[in-house]
N, C-alpha and C. Protein backbone atom coordinates (compact mmCIF):
# COMPACT_ATOMS: atom_id res chain seq x y z
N UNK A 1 35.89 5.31 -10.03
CA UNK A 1 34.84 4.89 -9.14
C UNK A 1 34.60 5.99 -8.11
N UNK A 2 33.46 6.42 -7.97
CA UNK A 2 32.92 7.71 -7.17
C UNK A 2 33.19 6.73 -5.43
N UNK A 3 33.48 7.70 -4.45
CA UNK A 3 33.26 7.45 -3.24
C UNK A 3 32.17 7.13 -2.85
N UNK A 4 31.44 5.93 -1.77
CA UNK A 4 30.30 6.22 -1.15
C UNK A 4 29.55 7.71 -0.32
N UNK A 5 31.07 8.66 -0.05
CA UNK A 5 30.73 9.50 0.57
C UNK A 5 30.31 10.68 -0.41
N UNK A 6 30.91 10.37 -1.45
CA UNK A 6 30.75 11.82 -2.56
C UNK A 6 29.41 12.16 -2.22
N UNK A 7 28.22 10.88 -2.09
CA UNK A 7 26.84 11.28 -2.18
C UNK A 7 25.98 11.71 -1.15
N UNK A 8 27.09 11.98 -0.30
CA UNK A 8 26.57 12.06 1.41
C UNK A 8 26.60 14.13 1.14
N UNK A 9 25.39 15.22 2.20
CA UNK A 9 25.35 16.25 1.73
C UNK A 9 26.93 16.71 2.61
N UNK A 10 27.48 17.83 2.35
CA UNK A 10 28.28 17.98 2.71
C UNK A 10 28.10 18.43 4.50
N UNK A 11 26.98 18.94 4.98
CA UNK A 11 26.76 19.21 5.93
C UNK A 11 26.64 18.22 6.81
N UNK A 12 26.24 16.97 6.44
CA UNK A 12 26.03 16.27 7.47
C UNK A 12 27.39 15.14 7.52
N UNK A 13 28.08 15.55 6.36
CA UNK A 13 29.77 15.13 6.66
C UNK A 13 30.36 15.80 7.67
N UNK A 14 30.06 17.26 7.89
CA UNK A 14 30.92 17.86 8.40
C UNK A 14 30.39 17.85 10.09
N UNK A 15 29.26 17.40 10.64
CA UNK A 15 28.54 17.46 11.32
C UNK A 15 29.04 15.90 11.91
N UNK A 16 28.82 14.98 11.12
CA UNK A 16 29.76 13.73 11.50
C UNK A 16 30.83 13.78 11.76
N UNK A 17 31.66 14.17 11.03
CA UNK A 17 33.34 14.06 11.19
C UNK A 17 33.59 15.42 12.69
N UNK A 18 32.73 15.93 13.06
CA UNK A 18 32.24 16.94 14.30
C UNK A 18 31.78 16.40 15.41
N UNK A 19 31.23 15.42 15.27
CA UNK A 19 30.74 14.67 16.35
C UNK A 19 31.86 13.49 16.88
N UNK A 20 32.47 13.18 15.99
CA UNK A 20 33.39 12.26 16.11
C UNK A 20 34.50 12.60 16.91
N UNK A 21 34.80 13.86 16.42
CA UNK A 21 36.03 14.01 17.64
C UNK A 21 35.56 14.60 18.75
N UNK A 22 34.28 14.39 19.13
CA UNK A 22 33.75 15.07 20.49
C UNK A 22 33.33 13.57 21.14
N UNK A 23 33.38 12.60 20.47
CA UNK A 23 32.60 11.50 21.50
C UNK A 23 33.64 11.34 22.34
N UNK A 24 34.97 11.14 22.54
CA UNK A 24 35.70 10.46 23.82
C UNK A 24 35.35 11.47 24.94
N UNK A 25 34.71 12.53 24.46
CA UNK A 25 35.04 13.55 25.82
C UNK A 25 33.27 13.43 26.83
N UNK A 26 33.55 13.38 27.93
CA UNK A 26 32.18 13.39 29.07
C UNK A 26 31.69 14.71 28.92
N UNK A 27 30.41 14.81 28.91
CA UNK A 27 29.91 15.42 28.34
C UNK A 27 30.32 16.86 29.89
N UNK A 28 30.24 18.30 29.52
CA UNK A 28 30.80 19.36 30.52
C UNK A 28 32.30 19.35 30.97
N UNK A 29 32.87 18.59 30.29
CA UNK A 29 34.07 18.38 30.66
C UNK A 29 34.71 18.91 29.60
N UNK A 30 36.51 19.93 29.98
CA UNK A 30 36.90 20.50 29.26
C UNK A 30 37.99 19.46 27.91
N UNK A 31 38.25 19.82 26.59
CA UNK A 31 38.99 18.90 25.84
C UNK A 31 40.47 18.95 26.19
N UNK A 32 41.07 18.41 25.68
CA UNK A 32 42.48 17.39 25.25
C UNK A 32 43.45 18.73 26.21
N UNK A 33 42.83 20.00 25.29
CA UNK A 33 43.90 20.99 25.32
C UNK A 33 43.91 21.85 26.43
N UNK A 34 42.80 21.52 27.34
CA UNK A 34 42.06 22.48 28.39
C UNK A 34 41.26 23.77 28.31
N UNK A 35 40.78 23.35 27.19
CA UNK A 35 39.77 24.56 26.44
C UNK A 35 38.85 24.47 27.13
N UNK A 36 37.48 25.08 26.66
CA UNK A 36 36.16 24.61 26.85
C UNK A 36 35.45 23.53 26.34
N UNK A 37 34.55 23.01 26.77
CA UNK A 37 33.98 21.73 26.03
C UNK A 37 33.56 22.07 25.05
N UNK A 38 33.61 20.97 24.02
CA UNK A 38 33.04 21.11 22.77
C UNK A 38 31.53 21.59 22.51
N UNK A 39 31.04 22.11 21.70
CA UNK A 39 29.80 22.56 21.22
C UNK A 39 29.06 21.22 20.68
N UNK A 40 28.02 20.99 21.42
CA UNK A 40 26.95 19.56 20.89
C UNK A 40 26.63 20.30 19.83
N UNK A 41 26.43 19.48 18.36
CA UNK A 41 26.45 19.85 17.20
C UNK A 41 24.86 18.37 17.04
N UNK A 42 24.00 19.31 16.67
CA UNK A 42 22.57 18.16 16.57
C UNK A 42 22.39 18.52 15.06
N UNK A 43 21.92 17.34 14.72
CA UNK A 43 21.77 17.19 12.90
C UNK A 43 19.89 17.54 12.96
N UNK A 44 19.26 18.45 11.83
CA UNK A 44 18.32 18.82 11.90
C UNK A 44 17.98 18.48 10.47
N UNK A 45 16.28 18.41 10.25
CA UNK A 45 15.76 18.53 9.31
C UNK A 45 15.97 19.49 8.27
N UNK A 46 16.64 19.73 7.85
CA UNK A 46 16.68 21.37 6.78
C UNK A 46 15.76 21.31 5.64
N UNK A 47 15.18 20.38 5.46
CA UNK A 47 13.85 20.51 4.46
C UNK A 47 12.71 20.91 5.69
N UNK A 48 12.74 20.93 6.83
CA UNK A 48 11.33 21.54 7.85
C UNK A 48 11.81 22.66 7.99
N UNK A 49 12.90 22.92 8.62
CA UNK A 49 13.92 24.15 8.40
C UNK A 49 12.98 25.20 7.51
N UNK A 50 13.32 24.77 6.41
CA UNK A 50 13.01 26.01 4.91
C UNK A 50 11.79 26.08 5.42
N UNK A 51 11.25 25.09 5.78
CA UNK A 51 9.84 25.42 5.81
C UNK A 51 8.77 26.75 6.49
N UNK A 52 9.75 26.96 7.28
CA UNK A 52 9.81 27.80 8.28
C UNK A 52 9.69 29.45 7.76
N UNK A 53 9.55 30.75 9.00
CA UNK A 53 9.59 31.80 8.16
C UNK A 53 10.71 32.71 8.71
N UNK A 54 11.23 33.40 7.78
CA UNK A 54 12.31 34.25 8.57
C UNK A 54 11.79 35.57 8.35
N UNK A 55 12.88 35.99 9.45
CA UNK A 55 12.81 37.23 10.28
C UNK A 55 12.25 38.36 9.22
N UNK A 56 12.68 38.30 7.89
CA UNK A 56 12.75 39.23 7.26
C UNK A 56 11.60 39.15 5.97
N UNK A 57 10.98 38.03 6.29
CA UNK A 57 9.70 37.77 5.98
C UNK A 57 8.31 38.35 6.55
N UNK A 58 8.89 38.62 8.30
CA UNK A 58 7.93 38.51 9.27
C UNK A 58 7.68 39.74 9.44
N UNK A 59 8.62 40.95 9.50
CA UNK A 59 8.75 42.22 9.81
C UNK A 59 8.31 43.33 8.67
N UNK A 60 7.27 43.83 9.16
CA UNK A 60 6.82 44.69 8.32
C UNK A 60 5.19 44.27 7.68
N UNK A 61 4.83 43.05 8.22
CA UNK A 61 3.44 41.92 8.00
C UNK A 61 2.49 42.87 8.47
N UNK A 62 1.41 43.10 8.12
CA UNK A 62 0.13 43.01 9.08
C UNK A 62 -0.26 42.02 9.77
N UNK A 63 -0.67 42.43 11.13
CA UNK A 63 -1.38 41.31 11.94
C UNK A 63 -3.11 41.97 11.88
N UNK A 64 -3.87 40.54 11.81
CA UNK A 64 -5.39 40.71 12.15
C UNK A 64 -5.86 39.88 13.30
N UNK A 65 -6.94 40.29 13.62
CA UNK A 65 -7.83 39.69 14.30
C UNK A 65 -8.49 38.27 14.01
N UNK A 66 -9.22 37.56 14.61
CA UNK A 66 -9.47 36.81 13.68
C UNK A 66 -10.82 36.75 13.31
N UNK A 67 -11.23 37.80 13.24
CA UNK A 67 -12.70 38.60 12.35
C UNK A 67 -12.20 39.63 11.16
N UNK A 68 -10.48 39.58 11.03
CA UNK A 68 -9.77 39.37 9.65
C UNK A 68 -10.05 41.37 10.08
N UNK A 69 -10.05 41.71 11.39
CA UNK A 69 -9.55 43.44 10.85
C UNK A 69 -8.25 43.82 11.24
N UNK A 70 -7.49 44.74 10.45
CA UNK A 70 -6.12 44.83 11.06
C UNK A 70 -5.88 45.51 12.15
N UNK A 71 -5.16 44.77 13.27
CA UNK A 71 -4.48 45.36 14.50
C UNK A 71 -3.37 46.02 14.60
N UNK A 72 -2.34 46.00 13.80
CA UNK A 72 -1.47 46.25 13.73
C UNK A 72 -0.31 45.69 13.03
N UNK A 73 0.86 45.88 12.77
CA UNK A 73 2.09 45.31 11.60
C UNK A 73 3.21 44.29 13.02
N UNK A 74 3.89 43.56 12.37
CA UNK A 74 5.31 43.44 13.01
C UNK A 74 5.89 44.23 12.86
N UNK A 75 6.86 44.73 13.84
CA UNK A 75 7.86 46.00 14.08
C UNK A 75 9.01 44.52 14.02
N UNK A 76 8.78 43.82 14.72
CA UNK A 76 10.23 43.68 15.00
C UNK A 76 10.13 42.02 15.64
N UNK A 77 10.87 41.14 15.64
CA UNK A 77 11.14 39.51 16.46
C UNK A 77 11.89 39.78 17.40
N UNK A 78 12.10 39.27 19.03
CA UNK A 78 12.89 39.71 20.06
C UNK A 78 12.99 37.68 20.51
N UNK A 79 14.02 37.80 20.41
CA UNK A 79 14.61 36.52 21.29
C UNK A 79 14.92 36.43 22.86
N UNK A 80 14.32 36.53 23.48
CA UNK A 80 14.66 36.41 25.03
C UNK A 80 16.15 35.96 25.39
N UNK A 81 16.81 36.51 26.74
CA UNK A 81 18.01 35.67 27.06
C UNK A 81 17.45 34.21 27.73
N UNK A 82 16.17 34.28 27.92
CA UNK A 82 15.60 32.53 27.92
C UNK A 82 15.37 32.09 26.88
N UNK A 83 15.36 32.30 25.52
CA UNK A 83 15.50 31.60 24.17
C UNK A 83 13.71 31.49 24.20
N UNK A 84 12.59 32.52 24.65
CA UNK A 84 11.25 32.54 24.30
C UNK A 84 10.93 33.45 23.47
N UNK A 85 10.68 33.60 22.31
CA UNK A 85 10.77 34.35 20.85
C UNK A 85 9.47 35.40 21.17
N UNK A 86 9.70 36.65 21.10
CA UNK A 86 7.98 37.51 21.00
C UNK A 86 8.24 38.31 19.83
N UNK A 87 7.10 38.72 19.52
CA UNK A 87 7.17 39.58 18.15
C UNK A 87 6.27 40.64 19.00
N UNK A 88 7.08 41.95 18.83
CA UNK A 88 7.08 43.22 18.74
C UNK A 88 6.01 44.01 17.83
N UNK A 89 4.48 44.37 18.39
CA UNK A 89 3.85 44.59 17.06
C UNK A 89 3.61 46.21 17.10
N UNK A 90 3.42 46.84 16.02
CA UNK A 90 2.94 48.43 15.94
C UNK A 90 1.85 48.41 15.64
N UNK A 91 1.31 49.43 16.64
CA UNK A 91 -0.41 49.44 16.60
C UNK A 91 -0.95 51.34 16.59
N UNK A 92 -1.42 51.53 15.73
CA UNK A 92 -1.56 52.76 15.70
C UNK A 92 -0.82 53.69 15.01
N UNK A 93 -0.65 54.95 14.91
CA UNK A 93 0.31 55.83 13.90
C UNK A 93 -0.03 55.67 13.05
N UNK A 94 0.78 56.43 11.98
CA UNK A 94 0.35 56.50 10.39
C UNK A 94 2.19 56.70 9.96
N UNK A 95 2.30 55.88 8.90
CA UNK A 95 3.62 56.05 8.43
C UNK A 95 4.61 55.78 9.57
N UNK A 96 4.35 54.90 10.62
CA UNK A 96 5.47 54.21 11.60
C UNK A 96 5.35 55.21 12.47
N UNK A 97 4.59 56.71 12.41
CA UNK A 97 5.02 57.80 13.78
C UNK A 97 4.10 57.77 14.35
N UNK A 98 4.05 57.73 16.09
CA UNK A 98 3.16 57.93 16.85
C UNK A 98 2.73 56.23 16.87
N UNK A 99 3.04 55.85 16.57
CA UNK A 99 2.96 53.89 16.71
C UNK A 99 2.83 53.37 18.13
N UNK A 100 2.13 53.09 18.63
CA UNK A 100 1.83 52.35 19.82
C UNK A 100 2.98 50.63 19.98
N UNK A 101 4.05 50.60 20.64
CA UNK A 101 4.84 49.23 20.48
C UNK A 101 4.29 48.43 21.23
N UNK A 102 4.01 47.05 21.47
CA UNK A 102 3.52 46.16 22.03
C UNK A 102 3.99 45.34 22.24
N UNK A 103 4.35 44.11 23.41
CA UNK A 103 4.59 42.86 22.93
C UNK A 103 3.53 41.61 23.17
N UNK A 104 3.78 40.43 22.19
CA UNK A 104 2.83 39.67 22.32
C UNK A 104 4.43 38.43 22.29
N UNK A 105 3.50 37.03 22.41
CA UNK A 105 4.53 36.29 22.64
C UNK A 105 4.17 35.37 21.44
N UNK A 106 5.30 35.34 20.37
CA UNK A 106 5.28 34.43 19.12
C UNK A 106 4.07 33.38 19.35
N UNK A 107 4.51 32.48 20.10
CA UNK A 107 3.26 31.37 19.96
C UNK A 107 1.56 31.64 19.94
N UNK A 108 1.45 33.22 21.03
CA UNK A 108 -0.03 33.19 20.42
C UNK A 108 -0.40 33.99 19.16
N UNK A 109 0.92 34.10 18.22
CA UNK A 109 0.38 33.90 16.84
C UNK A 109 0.05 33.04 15.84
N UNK A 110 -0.90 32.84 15.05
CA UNK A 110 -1.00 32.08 13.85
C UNK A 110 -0.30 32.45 12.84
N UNK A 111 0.83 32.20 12.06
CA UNK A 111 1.19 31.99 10.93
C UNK A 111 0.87 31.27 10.09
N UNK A 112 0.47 32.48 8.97
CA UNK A 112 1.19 31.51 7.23
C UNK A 112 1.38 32.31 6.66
N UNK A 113 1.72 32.11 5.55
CA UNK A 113 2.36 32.05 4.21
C UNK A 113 1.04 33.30 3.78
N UNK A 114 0.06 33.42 4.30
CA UNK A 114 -0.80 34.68 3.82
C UNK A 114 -1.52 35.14 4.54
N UNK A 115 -1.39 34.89 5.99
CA UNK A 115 -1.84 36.00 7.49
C UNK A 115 -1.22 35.84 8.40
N UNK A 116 -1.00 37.17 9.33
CA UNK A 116 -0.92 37.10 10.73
C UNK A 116 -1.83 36.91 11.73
N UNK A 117 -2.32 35.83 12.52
CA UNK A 117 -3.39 36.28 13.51
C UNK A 117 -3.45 36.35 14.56
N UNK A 118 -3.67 37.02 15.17
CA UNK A 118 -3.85 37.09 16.58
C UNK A 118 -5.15 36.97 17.21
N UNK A 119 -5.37 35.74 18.02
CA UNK A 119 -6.81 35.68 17.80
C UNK A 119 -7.48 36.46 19.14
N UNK A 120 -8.35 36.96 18.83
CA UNK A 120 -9.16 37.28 20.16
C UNK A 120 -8.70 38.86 20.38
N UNK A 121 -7.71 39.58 20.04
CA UNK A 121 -7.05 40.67 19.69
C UNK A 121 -8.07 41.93 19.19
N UNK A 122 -7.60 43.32 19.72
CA UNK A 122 -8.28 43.93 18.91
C UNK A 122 -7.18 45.47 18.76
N UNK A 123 -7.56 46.54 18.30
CA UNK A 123 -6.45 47.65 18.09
C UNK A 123 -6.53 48.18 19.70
N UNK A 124 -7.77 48.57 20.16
CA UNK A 124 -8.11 48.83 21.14
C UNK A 124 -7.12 48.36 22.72
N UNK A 125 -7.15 46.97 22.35
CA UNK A 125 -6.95 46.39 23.52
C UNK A 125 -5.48 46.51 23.79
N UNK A 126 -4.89 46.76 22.36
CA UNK A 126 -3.57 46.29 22.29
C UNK A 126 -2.72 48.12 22.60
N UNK A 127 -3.94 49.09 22.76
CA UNK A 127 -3.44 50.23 22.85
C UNK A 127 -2.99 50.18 24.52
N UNK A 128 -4.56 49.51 25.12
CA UNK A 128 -3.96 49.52 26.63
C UNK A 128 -2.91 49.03 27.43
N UNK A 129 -2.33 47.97 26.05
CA UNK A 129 -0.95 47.21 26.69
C UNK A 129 0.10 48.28 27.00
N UNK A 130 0.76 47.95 27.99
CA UNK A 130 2.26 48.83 28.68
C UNK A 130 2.97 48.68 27.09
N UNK A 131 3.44 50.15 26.97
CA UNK A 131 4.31 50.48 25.73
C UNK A 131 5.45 49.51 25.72
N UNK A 132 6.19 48.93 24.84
CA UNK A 132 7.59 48.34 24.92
C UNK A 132 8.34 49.50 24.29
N UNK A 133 9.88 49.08 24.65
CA UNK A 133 10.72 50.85 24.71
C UNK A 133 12.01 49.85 24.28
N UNK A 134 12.66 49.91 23.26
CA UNK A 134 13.63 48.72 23.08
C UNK A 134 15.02 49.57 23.99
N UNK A 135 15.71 48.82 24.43
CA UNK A 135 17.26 48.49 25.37
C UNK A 135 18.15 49.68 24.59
N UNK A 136 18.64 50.52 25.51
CA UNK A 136 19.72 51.67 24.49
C UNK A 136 20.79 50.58 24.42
């Protein structure tokens, strides 16, 4: 006779049996052993998840306008130490040299699965933006 749990995914076993030994403790408060508090462990969609695009999807894209002419590529995704995501775009150059770096802030892009847009954008405008210079 199979377990009820056999059919459970393994992640959200391990995510349960994770949560479980964190409920007696108040939440900022250190555990049993005088460690640090436990890590809140939140159960997520992983079918919206996939849905999603990664980094290594994103980098190296053209971005357009949204009169569909190209402005420039992704260089690069930057995560803020405030957790606000911008994408890094190259505007100008030929073969990555002499590239104009920019930043714009993730959300006023449009994504999919078959454009980048930036709406209202142009190569021009994005030349006058202050260069970005990444952190030695």
């Amino acid at each position: 006779m199979t377990s009820p749990l056999a059919r459970v995914p393994r992640g959200i076993l391990a995510l349960a049996a994770a949560s479980t030994l964190t409920l007696g403790l108040a939440p900022g408060t250190a555990s049993a052993a005088g460690g640090p508090p436990p890590v809140a462990l939140v159960v997520v969609n992983v079918q919206a998840v996939a849905l999603g695009f990664r980094a290594s999807q994103m980098i190296g894209r053209t971005v357009t306008n949204d009169r569909n002419e190209d402005i420039g590529k992704i260089d690069d995704l930057v995560v803020g130490r405030d957790k606000v995501l911008f994408a890094v775009l190259s505007v100008g150059g030929f073969l990555g040299l002499g590239a104009h770096l920019v930043v714009a802030p993730y959300n006023s892009l449009r994504v999919s699965p078959q454009r980048i847009i930036l709406p209202g954008a142009t190569k021009a405008a994005l030349l006058r933006l202050p260069e970005f210079k990444y952190a030695p």
